[in-house]
PDB file of N, CA and C in Angstrom:
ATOM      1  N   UNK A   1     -16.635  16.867 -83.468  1.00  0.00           N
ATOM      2  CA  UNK A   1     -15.996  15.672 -84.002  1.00  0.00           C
ATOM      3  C   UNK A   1     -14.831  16.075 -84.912  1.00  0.00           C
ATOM      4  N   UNK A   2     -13.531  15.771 -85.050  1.00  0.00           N
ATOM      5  CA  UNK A   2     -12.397  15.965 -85.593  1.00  0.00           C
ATOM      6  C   UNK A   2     -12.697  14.880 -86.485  1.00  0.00           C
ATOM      7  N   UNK A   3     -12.880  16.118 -88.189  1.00  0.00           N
ATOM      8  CA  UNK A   3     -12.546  16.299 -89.027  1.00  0.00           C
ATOM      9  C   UNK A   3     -11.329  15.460 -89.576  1.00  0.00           C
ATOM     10  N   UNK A   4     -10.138  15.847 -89.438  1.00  0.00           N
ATOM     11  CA  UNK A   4      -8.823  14.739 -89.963  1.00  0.00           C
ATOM     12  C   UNK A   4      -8.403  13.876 -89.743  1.00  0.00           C
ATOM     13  N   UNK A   5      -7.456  12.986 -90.293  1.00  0.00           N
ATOM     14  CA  UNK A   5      -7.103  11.349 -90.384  1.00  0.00           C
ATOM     15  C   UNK A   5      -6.047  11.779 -89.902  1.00  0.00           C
ATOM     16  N   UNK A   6      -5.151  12.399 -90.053  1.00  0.00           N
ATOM     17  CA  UNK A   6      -3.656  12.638 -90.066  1.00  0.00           C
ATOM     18  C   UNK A   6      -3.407  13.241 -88.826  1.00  0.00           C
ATOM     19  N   UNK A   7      -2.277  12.679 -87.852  1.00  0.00           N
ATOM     20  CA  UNK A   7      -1.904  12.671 -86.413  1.00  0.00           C
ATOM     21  C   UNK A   7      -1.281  14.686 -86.735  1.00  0.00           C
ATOM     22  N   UNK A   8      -1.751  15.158 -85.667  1.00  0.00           N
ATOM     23  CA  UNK A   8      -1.110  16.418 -85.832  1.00  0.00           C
ATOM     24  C   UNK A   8       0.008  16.751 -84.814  1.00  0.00           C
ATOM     25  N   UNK A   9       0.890  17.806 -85.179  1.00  0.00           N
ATOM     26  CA  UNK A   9       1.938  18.241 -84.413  1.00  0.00           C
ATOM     27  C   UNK A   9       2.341  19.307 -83.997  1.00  0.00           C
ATOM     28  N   UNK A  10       1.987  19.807 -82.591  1.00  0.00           N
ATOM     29  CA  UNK A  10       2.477  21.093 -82.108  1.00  0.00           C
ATOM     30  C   UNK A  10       3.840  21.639 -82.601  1.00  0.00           C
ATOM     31  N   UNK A  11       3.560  22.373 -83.298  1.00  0.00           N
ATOM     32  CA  UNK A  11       5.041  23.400 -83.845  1.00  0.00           C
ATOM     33  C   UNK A  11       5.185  24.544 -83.666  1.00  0.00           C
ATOM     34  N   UNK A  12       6.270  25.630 -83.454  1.00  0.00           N
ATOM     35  CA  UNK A  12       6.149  27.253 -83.306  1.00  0.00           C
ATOM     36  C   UNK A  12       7.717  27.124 -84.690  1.00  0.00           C
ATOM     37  N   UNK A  13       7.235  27.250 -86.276  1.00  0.00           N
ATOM     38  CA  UNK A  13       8.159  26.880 -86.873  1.00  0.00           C
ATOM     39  C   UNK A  13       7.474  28.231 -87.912  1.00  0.00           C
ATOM     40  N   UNK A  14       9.158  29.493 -88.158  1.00  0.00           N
ATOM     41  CA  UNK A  14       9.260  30.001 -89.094  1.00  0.00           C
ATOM     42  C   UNK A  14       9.037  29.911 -90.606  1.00  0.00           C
ATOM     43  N   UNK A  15       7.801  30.996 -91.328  1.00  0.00           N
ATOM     44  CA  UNK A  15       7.629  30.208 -92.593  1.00  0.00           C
ATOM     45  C   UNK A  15       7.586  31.031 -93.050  1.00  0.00           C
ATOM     46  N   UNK A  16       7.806  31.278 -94.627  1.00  0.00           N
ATOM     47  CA  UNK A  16       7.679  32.241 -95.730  1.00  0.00           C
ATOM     48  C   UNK A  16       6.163  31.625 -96.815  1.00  0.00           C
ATOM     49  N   UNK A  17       5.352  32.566 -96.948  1.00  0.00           N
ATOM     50  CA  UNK A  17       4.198  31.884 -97.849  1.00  0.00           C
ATOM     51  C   UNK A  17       4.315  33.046 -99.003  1.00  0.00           C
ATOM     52  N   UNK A  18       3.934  32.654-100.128  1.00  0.00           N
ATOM     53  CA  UNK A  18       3.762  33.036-101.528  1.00  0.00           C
ATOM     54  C   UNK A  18       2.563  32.564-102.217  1.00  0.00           C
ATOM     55  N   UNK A  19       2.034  33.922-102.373  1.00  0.00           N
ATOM     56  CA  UNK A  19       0.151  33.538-103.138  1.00  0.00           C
ATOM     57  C   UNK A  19       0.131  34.859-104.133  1.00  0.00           C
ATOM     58  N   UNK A  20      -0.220  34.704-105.024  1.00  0.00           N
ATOM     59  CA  UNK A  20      -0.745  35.846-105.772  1.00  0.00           C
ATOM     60  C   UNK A  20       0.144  36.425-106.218  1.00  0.00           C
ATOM     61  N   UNK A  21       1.845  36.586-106.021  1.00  0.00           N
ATOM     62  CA  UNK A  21       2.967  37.509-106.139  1.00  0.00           C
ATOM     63  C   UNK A  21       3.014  38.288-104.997  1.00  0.00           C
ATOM     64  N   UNK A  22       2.227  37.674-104.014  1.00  0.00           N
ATOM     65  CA  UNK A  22       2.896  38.315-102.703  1.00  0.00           C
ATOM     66  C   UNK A  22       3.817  37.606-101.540  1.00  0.00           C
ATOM     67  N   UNK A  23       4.484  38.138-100.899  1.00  0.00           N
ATOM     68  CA  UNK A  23       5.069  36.941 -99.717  1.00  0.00           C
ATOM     69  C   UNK A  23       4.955  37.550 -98.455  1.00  0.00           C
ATOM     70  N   UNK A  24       4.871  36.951 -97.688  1.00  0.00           N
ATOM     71  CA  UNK A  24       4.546  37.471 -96.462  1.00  0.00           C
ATOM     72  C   UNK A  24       5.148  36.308 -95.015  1.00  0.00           C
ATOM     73  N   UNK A  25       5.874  36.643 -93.864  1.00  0.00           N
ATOM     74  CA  UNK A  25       6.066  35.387 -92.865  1.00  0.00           C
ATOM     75  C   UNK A  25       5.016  35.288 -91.980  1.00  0.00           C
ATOM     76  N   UNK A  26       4.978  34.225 -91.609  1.00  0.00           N
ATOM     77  CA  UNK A  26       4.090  33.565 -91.098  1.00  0.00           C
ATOM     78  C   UNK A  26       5.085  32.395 -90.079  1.00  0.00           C
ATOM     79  N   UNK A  27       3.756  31.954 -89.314  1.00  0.00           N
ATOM     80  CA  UNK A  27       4.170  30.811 -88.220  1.00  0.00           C
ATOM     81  C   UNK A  27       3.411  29.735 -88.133  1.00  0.00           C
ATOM     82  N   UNK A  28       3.971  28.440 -88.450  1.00  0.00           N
ATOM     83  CA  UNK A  28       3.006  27.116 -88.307  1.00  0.00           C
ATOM     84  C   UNK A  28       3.167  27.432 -86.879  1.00  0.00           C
ATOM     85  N   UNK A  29       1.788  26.739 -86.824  1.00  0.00           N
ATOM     86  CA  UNK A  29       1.677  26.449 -85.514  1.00  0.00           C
ATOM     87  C   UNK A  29       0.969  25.020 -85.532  1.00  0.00           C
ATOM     88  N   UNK A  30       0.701  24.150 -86.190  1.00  0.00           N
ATOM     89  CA  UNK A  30       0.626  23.205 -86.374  1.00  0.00           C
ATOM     90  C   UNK A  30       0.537  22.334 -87.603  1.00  0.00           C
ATOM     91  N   UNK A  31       1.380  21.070 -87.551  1.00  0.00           N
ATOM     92  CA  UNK A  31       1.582  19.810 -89.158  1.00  0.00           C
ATOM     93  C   UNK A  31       0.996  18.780 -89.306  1.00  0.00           C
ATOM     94  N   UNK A  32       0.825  18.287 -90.269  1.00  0.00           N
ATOM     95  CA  UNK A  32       0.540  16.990 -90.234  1.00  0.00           C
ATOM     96  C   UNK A  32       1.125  16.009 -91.648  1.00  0.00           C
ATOM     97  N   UNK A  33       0.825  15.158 -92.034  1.00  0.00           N
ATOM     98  CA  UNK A  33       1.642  14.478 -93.160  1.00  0.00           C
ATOM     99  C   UNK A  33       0.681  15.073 -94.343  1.00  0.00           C
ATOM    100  N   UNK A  34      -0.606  15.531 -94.100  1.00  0.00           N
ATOM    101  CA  UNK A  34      -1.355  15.999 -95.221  1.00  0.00           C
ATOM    102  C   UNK A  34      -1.493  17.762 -95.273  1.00  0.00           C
ATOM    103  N   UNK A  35      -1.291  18.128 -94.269  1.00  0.00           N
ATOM    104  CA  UNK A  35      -1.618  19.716 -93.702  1.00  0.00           C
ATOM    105  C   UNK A  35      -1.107  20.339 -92.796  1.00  0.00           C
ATOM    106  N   UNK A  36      -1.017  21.763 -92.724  1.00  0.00           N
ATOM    107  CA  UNK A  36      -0.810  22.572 -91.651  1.00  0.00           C
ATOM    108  C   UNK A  36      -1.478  23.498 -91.610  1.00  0.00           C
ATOM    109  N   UNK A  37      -1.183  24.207 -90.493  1.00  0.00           N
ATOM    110  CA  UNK A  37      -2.218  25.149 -89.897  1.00  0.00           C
ATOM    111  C   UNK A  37      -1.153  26.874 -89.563  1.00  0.00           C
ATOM    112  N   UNK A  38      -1.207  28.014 -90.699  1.00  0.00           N
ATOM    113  CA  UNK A  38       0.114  28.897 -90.740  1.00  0.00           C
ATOM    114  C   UNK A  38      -1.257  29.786 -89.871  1.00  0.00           C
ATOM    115  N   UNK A  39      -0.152  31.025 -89.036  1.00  0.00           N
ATOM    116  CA  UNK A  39      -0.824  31.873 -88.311  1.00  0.00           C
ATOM    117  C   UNK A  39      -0.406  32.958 -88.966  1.00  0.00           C
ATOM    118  N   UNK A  40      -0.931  34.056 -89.699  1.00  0.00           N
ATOM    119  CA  UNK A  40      -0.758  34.999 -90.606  1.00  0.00           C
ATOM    120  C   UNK A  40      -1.641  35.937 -90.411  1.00  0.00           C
ATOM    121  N   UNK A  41      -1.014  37.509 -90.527  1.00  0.00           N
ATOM    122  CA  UNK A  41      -1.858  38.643 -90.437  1.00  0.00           C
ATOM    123  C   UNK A  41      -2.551  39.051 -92.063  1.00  0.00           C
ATOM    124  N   UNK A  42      -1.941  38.188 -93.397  1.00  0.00           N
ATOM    125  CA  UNK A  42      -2.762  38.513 -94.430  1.00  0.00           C
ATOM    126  C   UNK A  42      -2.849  36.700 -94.815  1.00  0.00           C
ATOM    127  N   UNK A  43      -4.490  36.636 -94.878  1.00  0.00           N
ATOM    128  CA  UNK A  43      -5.140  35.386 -95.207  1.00  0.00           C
ATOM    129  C   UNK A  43      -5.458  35.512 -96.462  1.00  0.00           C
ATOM    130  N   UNK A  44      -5.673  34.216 -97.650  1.00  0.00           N
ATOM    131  CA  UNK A  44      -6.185  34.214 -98.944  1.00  0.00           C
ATOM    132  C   UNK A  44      -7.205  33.187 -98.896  1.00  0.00           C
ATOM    133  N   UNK A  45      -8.158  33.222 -99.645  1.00  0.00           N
ATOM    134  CA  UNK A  45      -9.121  32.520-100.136  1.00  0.00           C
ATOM    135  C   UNK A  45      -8.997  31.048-100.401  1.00  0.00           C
ATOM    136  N   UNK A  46     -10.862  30.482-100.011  1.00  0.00           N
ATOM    137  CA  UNK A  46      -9.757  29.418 -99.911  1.00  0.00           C
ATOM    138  C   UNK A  46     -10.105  29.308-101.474  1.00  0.00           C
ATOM    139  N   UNK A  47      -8.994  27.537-102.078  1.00  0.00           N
ATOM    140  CA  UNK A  47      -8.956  27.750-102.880  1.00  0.00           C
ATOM    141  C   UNK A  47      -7.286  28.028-103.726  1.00  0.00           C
ATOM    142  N   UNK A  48      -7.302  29.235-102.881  1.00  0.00           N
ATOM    143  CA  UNK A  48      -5.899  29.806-103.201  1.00  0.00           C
ATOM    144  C   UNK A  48      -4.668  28.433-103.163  1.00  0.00           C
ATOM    145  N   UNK A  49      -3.356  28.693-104.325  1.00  0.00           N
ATOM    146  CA  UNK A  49      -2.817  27.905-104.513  1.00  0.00           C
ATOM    147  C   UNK A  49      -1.366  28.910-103.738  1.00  0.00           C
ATOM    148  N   UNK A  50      -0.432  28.021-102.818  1.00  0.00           N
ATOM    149  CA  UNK A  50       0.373  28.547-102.242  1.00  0.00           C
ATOM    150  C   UNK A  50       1.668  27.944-102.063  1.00  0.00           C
ATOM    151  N   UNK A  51       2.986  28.397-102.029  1.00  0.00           N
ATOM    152  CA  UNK A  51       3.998  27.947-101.785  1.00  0.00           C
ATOM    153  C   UNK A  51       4.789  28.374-100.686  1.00  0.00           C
ATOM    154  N   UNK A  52       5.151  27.188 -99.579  1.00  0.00           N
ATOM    155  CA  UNK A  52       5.722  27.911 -98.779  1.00  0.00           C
ATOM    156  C   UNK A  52       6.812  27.510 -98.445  1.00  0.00           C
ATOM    157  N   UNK A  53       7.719  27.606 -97.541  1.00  0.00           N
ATOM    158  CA  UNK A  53       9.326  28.018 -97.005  1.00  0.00           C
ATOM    159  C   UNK A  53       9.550  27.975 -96.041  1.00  0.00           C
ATOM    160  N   UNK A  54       9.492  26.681 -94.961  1.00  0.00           N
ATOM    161  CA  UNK A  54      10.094  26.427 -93.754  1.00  0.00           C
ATOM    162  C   UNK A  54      11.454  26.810 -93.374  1.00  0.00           C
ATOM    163  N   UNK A  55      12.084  28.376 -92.818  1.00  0.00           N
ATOM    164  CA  UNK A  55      12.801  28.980 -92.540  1.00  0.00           C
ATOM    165  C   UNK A  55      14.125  27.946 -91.229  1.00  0.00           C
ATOM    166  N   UNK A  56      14.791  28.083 -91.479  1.00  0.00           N
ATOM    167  CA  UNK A  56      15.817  27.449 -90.193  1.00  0.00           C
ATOM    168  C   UNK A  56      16.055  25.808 -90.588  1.00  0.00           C
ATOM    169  N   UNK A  57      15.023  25.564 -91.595  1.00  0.00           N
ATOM    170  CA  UNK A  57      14.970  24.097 -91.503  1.00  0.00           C
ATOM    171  C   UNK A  57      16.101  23.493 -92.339  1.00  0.00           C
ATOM    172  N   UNK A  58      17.510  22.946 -92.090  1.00  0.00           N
ATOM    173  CA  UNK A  58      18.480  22.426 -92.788  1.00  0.00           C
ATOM    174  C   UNK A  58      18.600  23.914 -93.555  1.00  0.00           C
ATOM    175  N   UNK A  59      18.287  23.212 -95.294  1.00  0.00           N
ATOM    176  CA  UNK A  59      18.326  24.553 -96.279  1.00  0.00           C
ATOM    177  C   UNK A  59      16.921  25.333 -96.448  1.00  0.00           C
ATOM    178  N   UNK A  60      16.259  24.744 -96.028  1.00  0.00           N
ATOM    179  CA  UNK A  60      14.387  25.129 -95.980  1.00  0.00           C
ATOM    180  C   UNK A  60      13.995  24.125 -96.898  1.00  0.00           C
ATOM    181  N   UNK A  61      12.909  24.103 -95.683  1.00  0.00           N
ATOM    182  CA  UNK A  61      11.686  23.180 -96.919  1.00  0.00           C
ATOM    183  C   UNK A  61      11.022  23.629 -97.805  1.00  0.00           C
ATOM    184  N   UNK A  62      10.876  22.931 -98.351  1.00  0.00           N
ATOM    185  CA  UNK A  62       9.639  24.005 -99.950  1.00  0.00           C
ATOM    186  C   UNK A  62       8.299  23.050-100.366  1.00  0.00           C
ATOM    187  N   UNK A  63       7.322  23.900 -99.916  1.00  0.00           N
ATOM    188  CA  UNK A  63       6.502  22.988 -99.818  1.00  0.00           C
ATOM    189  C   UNK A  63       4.914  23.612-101.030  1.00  0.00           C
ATOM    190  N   UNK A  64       4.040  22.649-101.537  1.00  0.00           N
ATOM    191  CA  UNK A  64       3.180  23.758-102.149  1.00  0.00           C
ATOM    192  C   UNK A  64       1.942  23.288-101.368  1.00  0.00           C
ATOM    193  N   UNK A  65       0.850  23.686-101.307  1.00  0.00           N
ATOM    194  CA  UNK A  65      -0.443  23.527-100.948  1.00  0.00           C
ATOM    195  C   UNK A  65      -1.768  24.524-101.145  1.00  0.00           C
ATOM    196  N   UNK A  66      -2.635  24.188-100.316  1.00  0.00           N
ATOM    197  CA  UNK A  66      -3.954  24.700-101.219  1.00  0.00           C
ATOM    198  C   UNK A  66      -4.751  25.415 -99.792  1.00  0.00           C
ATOM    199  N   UNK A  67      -5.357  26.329-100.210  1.00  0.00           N
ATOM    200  CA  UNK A  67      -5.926  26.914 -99.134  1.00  0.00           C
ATOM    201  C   UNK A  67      -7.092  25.939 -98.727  1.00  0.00           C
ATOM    202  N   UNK A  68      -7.535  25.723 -97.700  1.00  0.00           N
ATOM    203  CA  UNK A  68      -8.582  25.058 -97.733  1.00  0.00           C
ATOM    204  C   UNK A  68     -10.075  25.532 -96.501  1.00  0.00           C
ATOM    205  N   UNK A  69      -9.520  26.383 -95.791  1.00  0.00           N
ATOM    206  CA  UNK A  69     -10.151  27.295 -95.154  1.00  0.00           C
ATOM    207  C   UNK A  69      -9.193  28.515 -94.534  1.00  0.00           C
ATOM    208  N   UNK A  70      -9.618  30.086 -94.629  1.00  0.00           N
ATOM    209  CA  UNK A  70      -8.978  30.874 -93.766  1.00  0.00           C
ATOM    210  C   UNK A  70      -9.712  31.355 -93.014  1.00  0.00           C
ATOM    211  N   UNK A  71      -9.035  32.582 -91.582  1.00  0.00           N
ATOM    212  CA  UNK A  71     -10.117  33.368 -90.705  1.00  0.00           C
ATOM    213  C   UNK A  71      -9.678  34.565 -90.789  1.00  0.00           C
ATOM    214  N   UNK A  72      -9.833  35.192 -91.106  1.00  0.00           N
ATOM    215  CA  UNK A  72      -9.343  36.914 -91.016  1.00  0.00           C
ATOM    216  C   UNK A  72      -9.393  37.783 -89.578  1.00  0.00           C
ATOM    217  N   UNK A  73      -8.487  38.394 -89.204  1.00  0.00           N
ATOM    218  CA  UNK A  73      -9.146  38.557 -87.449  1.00  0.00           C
ATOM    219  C   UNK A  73      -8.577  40.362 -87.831  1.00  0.00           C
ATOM    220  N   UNK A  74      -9.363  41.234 -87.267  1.00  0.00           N
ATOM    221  CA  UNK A  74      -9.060  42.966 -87.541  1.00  0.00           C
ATOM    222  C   UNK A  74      -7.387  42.917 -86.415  1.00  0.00           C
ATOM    223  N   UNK A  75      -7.203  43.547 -87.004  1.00  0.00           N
ATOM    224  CA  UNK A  75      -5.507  43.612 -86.535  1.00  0.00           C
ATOM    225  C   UNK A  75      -5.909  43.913 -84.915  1.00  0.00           C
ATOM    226  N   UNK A  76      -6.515  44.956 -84.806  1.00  0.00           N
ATOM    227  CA  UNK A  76      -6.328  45.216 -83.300  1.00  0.00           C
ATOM    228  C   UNK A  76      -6.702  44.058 -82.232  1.00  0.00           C
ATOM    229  N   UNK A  77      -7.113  42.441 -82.936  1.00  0.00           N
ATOM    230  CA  UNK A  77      -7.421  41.409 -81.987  1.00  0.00           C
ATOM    231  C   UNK A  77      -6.639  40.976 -82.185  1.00  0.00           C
ATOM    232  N   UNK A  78      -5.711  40.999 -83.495  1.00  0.00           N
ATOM    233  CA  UNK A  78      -4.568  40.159 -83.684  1.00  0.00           C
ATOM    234  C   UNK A  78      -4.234  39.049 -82.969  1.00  0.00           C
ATOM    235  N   UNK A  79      -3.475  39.929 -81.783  1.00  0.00           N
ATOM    236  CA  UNK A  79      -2.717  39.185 -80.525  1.00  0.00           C
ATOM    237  C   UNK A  79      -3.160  38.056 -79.718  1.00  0.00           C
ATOM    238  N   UNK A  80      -4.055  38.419 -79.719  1.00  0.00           N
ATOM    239  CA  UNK A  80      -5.008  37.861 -78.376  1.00  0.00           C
ATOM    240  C   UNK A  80      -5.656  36.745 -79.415  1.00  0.00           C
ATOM    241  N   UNK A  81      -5.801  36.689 -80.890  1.00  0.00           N
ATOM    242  CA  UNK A  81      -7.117  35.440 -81.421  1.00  0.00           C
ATOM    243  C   UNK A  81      -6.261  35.045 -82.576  1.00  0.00           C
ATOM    244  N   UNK A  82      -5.107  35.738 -83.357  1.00  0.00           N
ATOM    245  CA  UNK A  82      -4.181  35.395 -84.378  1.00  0.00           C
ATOM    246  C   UNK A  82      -5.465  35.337 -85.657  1.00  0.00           C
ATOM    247  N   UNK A  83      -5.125  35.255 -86.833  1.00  0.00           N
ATOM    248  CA  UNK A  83      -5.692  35.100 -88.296  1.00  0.00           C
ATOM    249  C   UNK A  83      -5.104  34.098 -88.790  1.00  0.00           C
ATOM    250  N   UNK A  84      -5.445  32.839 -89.296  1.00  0.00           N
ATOM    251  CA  UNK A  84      -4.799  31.982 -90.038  1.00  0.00           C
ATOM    252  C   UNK A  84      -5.577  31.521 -91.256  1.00  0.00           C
ATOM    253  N   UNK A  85      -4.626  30.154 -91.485  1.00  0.00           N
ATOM    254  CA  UNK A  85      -5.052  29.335 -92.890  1.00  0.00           C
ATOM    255  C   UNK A  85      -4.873  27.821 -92.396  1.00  0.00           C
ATOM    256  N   UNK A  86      -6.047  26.658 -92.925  1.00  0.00           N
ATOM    257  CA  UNK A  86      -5.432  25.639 -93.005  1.00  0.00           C
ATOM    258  C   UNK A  86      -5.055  25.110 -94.891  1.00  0.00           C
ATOM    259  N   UNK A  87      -4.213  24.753 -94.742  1.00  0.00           N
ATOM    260  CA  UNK A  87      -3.317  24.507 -95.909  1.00  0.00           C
ATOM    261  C   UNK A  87      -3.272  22.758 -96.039  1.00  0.00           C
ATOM    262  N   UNK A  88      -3.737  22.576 -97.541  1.00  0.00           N
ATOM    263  CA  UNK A  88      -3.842  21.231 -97.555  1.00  0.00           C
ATOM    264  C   UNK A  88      -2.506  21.079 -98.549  1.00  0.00           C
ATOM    265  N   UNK A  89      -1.665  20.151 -98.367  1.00  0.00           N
ATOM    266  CA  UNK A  89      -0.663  20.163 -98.696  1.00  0.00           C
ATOM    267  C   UNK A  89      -0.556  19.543-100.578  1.00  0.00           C
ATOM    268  N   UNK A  90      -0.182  20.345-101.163  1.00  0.00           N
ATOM    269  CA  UNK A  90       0.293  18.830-102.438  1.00  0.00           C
ATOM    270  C   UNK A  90       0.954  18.143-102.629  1.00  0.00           C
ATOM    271  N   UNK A  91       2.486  18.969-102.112  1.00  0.00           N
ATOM    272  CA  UNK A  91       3.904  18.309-102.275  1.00  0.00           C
ATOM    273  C   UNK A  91       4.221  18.168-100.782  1.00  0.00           C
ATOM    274  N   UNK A  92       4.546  17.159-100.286  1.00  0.00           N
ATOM    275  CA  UNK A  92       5.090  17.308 -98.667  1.00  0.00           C
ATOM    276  C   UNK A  92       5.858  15.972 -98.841  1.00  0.00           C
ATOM    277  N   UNK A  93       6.403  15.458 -99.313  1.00  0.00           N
ATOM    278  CA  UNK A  93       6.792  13.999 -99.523  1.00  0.00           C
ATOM    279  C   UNK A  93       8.433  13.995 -99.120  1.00  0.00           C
ATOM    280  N   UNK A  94       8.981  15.198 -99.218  1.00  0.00           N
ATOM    281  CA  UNK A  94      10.221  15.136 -99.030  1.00  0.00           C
ATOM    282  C   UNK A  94      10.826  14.422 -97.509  1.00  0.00           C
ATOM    283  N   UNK A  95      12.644  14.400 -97.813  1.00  0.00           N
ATOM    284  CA  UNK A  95      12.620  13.639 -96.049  1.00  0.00           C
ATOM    285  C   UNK A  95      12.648  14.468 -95.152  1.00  0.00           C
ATOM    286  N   UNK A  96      12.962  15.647 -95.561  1.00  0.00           N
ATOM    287  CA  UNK A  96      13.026  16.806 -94.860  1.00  0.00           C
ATOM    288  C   UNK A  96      11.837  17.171 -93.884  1.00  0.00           C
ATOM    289  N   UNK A  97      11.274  17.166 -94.541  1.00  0.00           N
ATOM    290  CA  UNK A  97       9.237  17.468 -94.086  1.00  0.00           C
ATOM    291  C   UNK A  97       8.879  16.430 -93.574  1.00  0.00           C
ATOM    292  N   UNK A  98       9.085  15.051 -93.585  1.00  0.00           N
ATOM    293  CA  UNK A  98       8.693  14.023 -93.039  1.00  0.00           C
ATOM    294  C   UNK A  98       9.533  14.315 -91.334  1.00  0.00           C
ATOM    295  N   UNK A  99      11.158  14.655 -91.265  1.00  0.00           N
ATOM    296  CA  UNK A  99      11.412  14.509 -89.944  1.00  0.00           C
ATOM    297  C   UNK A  99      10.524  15.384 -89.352  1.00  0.00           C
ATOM    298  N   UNK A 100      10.038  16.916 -89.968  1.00  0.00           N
ATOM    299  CA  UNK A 100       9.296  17.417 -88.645  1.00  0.00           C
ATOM    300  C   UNK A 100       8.030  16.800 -88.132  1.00  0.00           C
ATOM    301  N   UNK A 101       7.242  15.686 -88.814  1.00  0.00           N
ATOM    302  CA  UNK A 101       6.819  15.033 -88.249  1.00  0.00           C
ATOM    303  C   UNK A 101       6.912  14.294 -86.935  1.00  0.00           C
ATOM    304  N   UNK A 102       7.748  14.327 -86.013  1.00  0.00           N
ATOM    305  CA  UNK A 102       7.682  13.564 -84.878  1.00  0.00           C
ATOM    306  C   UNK A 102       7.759  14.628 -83.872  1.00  0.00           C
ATOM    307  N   UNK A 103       7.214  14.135 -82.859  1.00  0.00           N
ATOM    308  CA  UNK A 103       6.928  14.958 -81.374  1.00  0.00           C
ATOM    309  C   UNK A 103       8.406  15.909 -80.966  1.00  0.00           C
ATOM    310  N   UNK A 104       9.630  15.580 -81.088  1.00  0.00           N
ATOM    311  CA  UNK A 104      10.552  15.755 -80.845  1.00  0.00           C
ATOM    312  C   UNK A 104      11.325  16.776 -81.804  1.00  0.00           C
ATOM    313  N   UNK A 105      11.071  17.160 -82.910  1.00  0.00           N
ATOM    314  CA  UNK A 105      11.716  17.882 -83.292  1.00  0.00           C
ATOM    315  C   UNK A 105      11.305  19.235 -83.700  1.00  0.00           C
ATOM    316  N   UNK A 106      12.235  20.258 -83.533  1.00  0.00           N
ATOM    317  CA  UNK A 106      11.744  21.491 -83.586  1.00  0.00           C
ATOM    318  C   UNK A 106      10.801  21.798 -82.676  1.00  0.00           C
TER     319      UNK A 106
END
């Protein structure tokens, strides 16, 4: 049974994340008006408070959010199963972040 309220959106969209004083890129691979879902080879706890950086987008988006579950995968499956985070958003209100909301863009 699916868990969320919020319509989600297939994306392959460049991102920069910042946790702890580290940064690292990453790839949404999926949005929503409350959350996304980044595909990353270093995951944080959840919990963790994060800021991230939609790359290509206009000037970039800047967005903050909250860890809310991660999966850690050993590098050598990497490829084949990816490691991510879902990220519950705090700030997403901008108009910027609202257009990637629709089926059509990006």
């Amino acid at each position: 049974m699916e868990r969320r309220d919020a319509r989600r959106f297939e994306k392959r969209l460049l991102a920069r994340i910042w946790c702890r004083g580290k940064s690292s890129l990453t790839f949404i691979r999926n949005l929503s008006a409350t959350g996304l879902f980044v595909i990353a080879h270093e995951v944080f706890p959840t919990g963790s408070l994060i800021r991230i950086e939609i790359d290509g987008w206009l000037s970039g988006v800047r967005l903050k959010g909250r860890v809310v579950w991660s999966r850690r995968i050993p590098p050598h499956l990497f490829p084949a199963f990816g490691g991510g985070m879902g990220i519950r958003l705090i700030e997403a209100g901008t108009p910027d972040y609202r257009t990637l909301l629709t089926p059509n863009s990006h």
